[in-house]
N, C-alpha and C. Protein backbone atom coordinates (compact mmCIF):
# COMPACT_ATOMS: atom_id res chain seq x y z
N UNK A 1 0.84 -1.17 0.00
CA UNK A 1 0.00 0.00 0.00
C UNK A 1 0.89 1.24 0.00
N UNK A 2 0.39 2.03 -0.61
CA UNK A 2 1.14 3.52 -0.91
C UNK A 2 0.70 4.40 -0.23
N UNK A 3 1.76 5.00 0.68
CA UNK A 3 1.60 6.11 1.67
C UNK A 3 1.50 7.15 1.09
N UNK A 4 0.16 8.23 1.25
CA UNK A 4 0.25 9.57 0.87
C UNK A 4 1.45 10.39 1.81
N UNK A 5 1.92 11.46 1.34
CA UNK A 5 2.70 12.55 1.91
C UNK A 5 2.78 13.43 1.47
N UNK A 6 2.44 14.45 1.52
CA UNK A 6 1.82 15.82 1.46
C UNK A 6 3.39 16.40 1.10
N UNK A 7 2.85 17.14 0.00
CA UNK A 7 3.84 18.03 -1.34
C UNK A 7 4.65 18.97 -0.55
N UNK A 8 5.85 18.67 -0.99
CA UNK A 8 7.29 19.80 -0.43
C UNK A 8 6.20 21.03 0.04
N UNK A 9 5.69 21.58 -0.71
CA UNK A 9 4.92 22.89 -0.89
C UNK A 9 4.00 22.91 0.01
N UNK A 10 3.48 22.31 0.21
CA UNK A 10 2.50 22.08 1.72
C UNK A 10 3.00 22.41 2.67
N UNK A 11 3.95 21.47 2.62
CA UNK A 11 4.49 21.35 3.85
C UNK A 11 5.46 22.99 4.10
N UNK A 12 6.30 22.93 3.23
CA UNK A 12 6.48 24.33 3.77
C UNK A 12 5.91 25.84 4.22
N UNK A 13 4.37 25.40 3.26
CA UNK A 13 3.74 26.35 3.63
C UNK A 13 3.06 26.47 5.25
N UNK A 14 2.43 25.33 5.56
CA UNK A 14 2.63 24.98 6.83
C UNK A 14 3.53 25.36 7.81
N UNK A 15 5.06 25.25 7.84
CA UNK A 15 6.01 25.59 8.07
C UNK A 15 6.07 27.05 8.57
N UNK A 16 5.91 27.59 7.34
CA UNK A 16 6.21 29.23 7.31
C UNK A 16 4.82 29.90 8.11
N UNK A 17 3.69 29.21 8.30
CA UNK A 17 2.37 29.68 9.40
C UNK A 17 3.13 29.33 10.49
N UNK A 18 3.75 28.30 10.74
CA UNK A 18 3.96 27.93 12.02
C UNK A 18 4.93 28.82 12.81
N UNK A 19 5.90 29.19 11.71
CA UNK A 19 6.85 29.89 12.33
C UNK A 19 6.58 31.42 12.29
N UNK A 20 5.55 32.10 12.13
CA UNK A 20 4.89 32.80 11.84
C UNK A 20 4.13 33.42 13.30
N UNK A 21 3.32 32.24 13.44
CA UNK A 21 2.80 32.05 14.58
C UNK A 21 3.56 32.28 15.73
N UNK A 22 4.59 31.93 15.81
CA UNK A 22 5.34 31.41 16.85
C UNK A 22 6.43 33.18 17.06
N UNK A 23 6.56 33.91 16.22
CA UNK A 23 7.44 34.67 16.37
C UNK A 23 6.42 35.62 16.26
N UNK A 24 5.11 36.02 16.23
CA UNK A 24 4.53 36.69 17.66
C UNK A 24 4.48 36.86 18.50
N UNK A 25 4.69 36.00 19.79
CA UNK A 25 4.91 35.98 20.72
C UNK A 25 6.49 36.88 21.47
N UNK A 26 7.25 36.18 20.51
CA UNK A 26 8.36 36.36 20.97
C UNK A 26 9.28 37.72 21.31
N UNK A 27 10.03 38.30 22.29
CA UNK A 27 10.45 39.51 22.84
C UNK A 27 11.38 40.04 22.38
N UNK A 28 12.16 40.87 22.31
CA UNK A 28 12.99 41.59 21.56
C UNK A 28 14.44 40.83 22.05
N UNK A 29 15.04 40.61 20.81
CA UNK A 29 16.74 39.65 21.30
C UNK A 29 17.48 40.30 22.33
N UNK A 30 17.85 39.77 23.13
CA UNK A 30 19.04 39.60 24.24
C UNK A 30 19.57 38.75 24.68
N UNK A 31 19.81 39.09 25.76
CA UNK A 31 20.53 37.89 26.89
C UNK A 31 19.71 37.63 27.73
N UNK A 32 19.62 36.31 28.54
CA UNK A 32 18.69 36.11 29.70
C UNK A 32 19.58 36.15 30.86
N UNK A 33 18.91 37.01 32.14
CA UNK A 33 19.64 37.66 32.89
C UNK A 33 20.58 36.04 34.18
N UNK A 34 21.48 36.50 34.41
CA UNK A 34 21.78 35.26 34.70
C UNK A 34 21.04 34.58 36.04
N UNK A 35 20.52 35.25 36.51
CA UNK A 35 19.41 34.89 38.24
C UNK A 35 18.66 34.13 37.41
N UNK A 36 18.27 34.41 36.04
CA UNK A 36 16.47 33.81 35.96
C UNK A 36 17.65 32.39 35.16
N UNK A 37 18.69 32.31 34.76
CA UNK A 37 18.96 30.89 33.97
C UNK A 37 19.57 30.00 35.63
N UNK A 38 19.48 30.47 37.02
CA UNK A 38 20.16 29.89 37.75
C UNK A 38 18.65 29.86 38.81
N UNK A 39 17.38 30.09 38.19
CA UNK A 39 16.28 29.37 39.06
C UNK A 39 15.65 28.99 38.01
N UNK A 40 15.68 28.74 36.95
CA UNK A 40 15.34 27.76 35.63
C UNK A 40 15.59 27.06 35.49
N UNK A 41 14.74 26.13 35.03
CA UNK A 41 15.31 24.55 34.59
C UNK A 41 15.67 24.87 32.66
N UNK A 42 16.38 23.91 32.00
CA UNK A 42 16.05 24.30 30.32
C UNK A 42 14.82 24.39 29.94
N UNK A 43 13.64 23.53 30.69
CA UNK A 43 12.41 23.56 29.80
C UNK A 43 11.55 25.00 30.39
N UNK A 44 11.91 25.64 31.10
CA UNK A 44 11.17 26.46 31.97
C UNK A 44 11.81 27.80 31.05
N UNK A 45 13.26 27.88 31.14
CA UNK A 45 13.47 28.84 29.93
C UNK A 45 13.12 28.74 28.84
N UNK A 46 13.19 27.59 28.08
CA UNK A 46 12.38 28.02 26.55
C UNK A 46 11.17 28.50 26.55
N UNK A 47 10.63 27.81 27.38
CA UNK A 47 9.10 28.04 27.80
C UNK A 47 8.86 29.98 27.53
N UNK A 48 9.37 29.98 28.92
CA UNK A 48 9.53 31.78 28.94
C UNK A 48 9.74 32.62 27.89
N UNK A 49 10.80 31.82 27.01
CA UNK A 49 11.39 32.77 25.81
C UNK A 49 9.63 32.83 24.56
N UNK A 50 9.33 31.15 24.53
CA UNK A 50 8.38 31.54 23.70
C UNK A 50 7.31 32.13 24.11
N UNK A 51 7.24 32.07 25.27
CA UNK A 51 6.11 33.17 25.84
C UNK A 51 6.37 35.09 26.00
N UNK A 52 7.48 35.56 25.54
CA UNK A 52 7.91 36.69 25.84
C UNK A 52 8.14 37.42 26.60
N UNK A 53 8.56 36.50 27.78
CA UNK A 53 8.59 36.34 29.39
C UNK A 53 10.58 36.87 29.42
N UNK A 54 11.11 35.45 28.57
CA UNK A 54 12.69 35.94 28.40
C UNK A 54 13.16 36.76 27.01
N UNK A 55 13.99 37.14 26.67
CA UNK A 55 14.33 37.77 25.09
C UNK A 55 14.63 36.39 24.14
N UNK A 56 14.50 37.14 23.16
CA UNK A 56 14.76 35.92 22.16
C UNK A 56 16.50 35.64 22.32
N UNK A 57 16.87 34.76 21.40
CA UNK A 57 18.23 34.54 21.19
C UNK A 57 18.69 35.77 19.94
N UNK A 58 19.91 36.39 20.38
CA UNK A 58 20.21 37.53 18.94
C UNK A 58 20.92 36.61 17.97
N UNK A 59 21.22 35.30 18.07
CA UNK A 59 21.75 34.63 16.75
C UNK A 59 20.68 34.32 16.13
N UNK A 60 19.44 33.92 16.82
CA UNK A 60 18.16 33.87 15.87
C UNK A 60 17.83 35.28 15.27
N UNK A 61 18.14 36.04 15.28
CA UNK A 61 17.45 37.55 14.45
C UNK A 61 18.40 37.73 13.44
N UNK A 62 19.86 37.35 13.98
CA UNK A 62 20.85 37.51 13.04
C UNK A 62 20.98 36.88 12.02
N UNK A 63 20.48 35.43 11.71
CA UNK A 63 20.30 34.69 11.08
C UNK A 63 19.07 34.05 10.67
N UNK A 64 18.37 34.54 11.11
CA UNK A 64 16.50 34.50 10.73
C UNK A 64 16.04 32.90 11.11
N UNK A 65 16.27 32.76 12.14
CA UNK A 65 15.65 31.36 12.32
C UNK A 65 15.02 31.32 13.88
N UNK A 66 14.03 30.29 14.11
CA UNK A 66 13.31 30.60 15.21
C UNK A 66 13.28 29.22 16.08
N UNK A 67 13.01 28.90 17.10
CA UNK A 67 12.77 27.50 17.81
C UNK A 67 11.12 27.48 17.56
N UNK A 68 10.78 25.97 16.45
CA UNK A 68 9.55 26.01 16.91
C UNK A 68 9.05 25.12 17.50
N UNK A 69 10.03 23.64 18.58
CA UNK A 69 9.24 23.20 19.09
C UNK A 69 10.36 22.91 20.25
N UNK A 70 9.27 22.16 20.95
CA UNK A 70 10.95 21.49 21.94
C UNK A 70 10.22 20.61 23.25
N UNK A 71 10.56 19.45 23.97
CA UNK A 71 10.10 18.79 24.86
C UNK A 71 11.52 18.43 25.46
N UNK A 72 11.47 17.40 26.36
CA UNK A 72 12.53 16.78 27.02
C UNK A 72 13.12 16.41 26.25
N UNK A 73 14.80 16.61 25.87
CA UNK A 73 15.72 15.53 25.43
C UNK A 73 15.52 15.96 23.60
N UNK A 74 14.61 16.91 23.28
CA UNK A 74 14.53 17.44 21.48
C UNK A 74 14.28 18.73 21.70
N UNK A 75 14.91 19.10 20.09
CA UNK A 75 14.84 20.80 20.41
C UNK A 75 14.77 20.97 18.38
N UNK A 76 13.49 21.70 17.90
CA UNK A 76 13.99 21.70 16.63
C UNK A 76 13.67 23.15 16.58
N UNK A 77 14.78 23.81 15.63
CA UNK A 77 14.84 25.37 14.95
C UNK A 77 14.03 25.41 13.35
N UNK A 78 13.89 26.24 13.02
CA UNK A 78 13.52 26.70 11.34
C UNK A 78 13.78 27.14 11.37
N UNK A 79 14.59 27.27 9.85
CA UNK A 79 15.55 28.83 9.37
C UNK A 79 14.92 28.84 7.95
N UNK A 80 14.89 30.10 6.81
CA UNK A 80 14.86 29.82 5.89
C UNK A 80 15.87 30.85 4.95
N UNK A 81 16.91 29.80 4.43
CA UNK A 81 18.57 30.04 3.63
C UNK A 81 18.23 31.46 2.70
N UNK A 82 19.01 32.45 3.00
CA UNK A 82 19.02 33.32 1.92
C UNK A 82 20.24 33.76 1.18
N UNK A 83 19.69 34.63 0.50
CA UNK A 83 20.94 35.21 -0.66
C UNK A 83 22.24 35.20 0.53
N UNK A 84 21.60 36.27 1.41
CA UNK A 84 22.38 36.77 2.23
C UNK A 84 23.54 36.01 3.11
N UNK A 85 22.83 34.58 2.77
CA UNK A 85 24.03 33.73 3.41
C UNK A 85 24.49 33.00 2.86
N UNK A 86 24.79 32.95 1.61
CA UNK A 86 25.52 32.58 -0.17
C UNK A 86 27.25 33.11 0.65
N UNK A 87 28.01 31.95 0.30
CA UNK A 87 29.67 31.91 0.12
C UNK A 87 29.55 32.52 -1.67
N UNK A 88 31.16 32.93 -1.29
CA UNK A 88 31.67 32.93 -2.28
C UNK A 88 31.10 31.88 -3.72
N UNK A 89 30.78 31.23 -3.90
CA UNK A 89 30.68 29.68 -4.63
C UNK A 89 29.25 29.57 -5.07
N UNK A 90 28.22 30.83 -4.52
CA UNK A 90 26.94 30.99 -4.76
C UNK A 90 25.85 29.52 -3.95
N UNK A 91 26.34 29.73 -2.82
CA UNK A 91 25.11 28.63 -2.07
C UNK A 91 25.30 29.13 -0.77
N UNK A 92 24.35 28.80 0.06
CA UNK A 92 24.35 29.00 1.71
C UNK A 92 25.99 28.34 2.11
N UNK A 93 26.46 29.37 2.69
CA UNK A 93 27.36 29.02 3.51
C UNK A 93 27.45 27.66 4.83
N UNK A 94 28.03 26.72 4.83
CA UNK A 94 28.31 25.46 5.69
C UNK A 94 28.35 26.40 6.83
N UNK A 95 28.22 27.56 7.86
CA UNK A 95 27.92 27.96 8.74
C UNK A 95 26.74 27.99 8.73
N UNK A 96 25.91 28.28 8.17
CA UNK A 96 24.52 28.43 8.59
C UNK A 96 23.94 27.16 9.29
N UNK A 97 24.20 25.83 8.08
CA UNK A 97 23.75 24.60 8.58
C UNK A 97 24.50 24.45 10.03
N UNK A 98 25.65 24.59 10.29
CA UNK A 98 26.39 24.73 11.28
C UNK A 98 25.60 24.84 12.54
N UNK A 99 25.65 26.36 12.30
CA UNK A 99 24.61 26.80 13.33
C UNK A 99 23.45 26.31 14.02
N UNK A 100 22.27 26.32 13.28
CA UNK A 100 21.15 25.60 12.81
C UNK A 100 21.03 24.26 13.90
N UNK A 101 22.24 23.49 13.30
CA UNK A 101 22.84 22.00 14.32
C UNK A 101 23.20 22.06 15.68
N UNK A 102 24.19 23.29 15.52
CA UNK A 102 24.83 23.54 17.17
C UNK A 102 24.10 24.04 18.30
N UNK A 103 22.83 24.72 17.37
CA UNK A 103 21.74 25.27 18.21
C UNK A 103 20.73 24.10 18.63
N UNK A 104 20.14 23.30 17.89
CA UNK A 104 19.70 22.23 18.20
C UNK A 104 19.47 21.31 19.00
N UNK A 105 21.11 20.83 19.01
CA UNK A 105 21.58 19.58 19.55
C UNK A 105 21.87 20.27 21.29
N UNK A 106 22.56 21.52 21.53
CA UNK A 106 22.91 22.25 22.67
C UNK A 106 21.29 22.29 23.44
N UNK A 107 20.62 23.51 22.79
CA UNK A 107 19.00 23.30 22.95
C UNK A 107 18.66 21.93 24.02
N UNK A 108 18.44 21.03 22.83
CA UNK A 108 17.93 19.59 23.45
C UNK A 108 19.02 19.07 24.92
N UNK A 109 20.05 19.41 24.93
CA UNK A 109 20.68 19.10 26.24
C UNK A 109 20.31 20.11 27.23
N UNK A 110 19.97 21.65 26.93
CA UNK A 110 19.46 22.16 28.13
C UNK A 110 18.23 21.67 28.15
N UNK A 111 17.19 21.76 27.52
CA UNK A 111 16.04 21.00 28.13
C UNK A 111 16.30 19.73 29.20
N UNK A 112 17.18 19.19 29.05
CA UNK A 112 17.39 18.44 30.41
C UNK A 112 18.03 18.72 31.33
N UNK A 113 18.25 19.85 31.50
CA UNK A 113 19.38 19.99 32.00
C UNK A 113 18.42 21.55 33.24
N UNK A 114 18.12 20.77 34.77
CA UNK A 114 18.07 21.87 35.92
C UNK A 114 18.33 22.92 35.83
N UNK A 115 16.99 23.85 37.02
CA UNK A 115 17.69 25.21 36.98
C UNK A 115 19.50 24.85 37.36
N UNK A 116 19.93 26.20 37.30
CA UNK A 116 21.21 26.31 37.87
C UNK A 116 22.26 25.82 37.34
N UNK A 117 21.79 25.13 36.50
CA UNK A 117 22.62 24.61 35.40
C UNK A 117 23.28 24.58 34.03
N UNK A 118 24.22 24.90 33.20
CA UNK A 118 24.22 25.06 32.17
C UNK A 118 24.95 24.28 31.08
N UNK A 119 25.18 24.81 29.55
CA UNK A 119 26.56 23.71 28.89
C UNK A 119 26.82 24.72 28.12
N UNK A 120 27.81 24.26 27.43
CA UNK A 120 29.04 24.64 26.31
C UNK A 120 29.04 23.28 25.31
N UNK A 121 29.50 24.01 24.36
CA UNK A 121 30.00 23.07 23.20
C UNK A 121 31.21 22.73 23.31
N UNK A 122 31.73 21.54 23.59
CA UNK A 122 32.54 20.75 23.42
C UNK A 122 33.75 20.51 21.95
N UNK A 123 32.32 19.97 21.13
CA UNK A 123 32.98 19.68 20.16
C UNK A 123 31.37 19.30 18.96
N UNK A 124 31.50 20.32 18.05
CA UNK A 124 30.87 19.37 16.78
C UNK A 124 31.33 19.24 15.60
N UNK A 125 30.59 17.89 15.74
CA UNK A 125 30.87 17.52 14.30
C UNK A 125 29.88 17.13 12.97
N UNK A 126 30.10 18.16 11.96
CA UNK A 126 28.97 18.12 10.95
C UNK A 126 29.23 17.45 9.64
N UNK A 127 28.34 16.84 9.38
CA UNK A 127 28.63 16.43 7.70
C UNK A 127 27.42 16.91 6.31
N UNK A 128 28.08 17.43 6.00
CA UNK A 128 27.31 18.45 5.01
C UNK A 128 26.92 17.39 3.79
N UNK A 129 25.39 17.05 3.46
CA UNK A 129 25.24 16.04 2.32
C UNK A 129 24.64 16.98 1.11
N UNK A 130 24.14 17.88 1.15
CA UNK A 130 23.57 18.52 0.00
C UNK A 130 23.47 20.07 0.72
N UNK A 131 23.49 20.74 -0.84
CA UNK A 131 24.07 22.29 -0.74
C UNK A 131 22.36 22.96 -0.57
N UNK A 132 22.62 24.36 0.40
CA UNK A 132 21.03 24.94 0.09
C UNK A 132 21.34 26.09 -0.62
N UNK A 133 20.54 26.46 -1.40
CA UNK A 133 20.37 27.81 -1.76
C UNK A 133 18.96 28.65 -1.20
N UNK A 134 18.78 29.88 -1.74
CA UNK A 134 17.23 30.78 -1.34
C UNK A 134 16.28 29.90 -2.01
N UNK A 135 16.41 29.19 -2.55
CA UNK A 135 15.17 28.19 -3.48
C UNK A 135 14.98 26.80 -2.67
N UNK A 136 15.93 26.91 -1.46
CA UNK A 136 15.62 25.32 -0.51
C UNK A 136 14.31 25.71 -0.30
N UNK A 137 13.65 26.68 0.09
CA UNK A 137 13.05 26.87 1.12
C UNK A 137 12.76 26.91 2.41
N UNK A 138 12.05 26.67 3.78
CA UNK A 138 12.42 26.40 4.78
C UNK A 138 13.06 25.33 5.07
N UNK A 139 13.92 25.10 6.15
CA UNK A 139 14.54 23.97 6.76
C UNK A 139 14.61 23.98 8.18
N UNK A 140 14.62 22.25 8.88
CA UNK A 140 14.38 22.31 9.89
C UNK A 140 15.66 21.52 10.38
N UNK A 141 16.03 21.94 11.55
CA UNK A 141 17.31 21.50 12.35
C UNK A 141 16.52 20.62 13.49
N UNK A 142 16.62 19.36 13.80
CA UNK A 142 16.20 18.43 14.76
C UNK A 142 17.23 17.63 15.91
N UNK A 143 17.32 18.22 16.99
CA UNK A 143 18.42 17.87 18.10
C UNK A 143 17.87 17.13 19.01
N UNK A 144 18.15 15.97 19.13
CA UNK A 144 18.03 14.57 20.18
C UNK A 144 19.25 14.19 21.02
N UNK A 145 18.96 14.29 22.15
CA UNK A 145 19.74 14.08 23.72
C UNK A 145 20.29 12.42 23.04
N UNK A 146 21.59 11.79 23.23
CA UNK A 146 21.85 10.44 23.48
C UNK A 146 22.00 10.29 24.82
N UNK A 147 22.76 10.80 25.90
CA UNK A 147 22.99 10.75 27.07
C UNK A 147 23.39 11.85 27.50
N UNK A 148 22.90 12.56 28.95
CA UNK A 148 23.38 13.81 29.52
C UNK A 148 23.70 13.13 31.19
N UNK A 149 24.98 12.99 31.33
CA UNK A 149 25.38 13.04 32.56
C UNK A 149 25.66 13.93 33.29
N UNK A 150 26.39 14.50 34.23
CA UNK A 150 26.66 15.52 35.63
C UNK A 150 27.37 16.55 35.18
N UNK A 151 28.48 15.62 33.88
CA UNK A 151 29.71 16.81 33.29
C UNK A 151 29.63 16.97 32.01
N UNK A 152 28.84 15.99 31.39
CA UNK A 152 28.93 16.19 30.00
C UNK A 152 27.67 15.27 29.29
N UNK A 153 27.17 15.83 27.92
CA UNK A 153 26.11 15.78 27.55
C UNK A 153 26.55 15.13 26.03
N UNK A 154 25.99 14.45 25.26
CA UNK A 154 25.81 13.90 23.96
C UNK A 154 24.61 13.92 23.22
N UNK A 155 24.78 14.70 22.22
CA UNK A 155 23.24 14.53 21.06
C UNK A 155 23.92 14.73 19.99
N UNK A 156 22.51 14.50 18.57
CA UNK A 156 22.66 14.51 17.42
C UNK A 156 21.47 15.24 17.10
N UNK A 157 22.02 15.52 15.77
CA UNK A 157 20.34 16.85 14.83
C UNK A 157 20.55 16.32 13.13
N UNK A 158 19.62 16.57 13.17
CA UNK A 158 19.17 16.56 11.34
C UNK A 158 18.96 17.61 10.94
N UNK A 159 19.13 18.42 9.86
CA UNK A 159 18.86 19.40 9.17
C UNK A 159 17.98 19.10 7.51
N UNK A 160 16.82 19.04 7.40
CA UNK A 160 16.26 18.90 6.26
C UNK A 160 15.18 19.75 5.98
N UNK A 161 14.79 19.64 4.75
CA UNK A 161 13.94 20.37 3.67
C UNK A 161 12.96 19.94 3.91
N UNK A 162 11.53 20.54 3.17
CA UNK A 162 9.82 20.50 3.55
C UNK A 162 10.03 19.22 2.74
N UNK A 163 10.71 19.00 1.69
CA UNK A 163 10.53 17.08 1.24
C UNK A 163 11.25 16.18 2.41
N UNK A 164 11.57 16.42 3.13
CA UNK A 164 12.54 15.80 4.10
C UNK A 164 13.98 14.77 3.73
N UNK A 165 14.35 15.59 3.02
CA UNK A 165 15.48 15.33 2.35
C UNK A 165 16.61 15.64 3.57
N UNK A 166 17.88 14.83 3.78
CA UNK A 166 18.78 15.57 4.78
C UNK A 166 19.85 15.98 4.16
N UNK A 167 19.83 17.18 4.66
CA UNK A 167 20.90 18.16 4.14
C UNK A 167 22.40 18.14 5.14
N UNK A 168 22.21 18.00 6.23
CA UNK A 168 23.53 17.90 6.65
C UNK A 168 22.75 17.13 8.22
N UNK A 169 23.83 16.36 8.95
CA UNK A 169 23.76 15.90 9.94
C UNK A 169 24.81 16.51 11.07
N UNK A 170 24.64 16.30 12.35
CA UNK A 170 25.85 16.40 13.15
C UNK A 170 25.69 15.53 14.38
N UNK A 171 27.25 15.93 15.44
CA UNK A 171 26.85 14.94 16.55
C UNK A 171 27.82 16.49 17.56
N UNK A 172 27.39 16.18 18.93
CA UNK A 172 28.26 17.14 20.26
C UNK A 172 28.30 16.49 20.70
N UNK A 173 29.25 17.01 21.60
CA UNK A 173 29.99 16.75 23.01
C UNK A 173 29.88 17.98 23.91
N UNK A 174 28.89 18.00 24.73
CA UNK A 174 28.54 19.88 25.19
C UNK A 174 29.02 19.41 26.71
N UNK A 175 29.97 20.20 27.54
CA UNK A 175 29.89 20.46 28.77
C UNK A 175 29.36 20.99 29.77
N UNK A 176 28.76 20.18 30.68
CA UNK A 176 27.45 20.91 31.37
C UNK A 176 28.25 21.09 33.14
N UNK A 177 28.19 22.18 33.65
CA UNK A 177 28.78 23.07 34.66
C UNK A 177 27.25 23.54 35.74
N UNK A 178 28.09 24.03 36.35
CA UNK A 178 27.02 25.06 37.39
C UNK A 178 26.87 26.40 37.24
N UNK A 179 26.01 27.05 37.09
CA UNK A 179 26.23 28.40 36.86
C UNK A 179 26.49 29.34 37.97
C-alpha cells in the first residue's frame, strides 16, 4: 500500500504559518539575565522565551531562524537560507547549517538539563550532504539528547527540507557546569 505525503509545498507552507505564529509571541533579542537561567530549569526557559517572558536569542534575528518546538531531550529550529548567506561559490554558507545543528543539539541538552545549570559546546561535528540555496526553502534542524550526565552531555540533529530530504547531519559533546 502507498503512503500519501503531502507536497514539499504544503508542507512548507505549513512551516512558514507555524513559524509565523510562533514569532509573535516572541520579545525583543538579548541575553537572559543570569538569576532567571540559575532558578530555571532548560524547559522552563524556553518556555519563557516563547512566551515573551525571556528575550529571544540575537543569533536567531541575526540569522533569521526561530525555535519552533521542543520537549525533554529534542529541540527543533527553522531557518529559511538566503541570498544573504551565499559563500563565495553561490550557495548558503556550511555555517549556517552549522549553526542551525549547534543550536539544536545544545537546545535539546538544556532542556534536560536543571535550573542552575548550564553547557558549552565541546565539540561538533557536521557532515554536510547537499548544498542549500534561497530556493531550498524552509529547513528544519532536529536535536536529540543520546545521554546527559553531571559533566557532560551527547546529542545529534538533522537538518532537512519541507521534502525531508537531509541536508547535513551532526553529533556534540557539550559540557554541562554550574552556573
Amino acid at each position: 500500500m502507498t503512503t500519501l505525503h503531502p507536497a514539499p509545498d504544503e508542507v512548507a507552507a505549513r512551516w512558514r504559518d507555524q513559524e509565523t505564529a510562533i514569532r509573535e509571541n516572541w520579545g525583543e533579542p538579548g541575553v537572559i539575565p543570569r538569576d532567571a537561567m540559575k532558578t530555571l530549569s532548560g524547559m522552563e526557559v524556553f518556555a519563557a522565551i516563547r512566551e515573551g517572558r525571556l528575550p529571544s536569542p540575537p543569533i536567531g534575528q541575526l540569522l533569521d531562524f526561530v525555535a519552533i518546538e521542543f520537549e525533554p531531550g529534542r529541540f527543533v529550529f527553522q531557518g529559511t537560507p538566503r541570498k544573504d548567506h551565499y559563500n563565495p561559490l553561490g550557495v548558503v554558507h556550511g555555517g549556517y547549517a552549522a549553526t542551525l545543528l549547534d543550536s539544536c543539539v545544545g537546545c535539546a541538552v538544556h532542556t534536560m538539563l536543571p535550573a542552575g545549570k548550564a553547557y558549552t559546546t565541546l565539540e561538533l561535528k557536521v557532515n554536510y550532504l547537499r548544498a542549500m540555496t534561497e530556493k531550498t526553502g524552509p529547513v528544519r534542524a532536529e536535536g536529540k539528547t543520546i545521554a546527559v550526565g553531571n559533566q557532560t552531555a551527547v546529542a545529534e540533529g538533522r537538518l532537512t527540507d519541507s521534502s525531508g530530504k537531509l541536508l547535513a547531519f551532526a553529533t556534540t559533546t557539550c559540557l554541562v557546569f554550574a552556573i
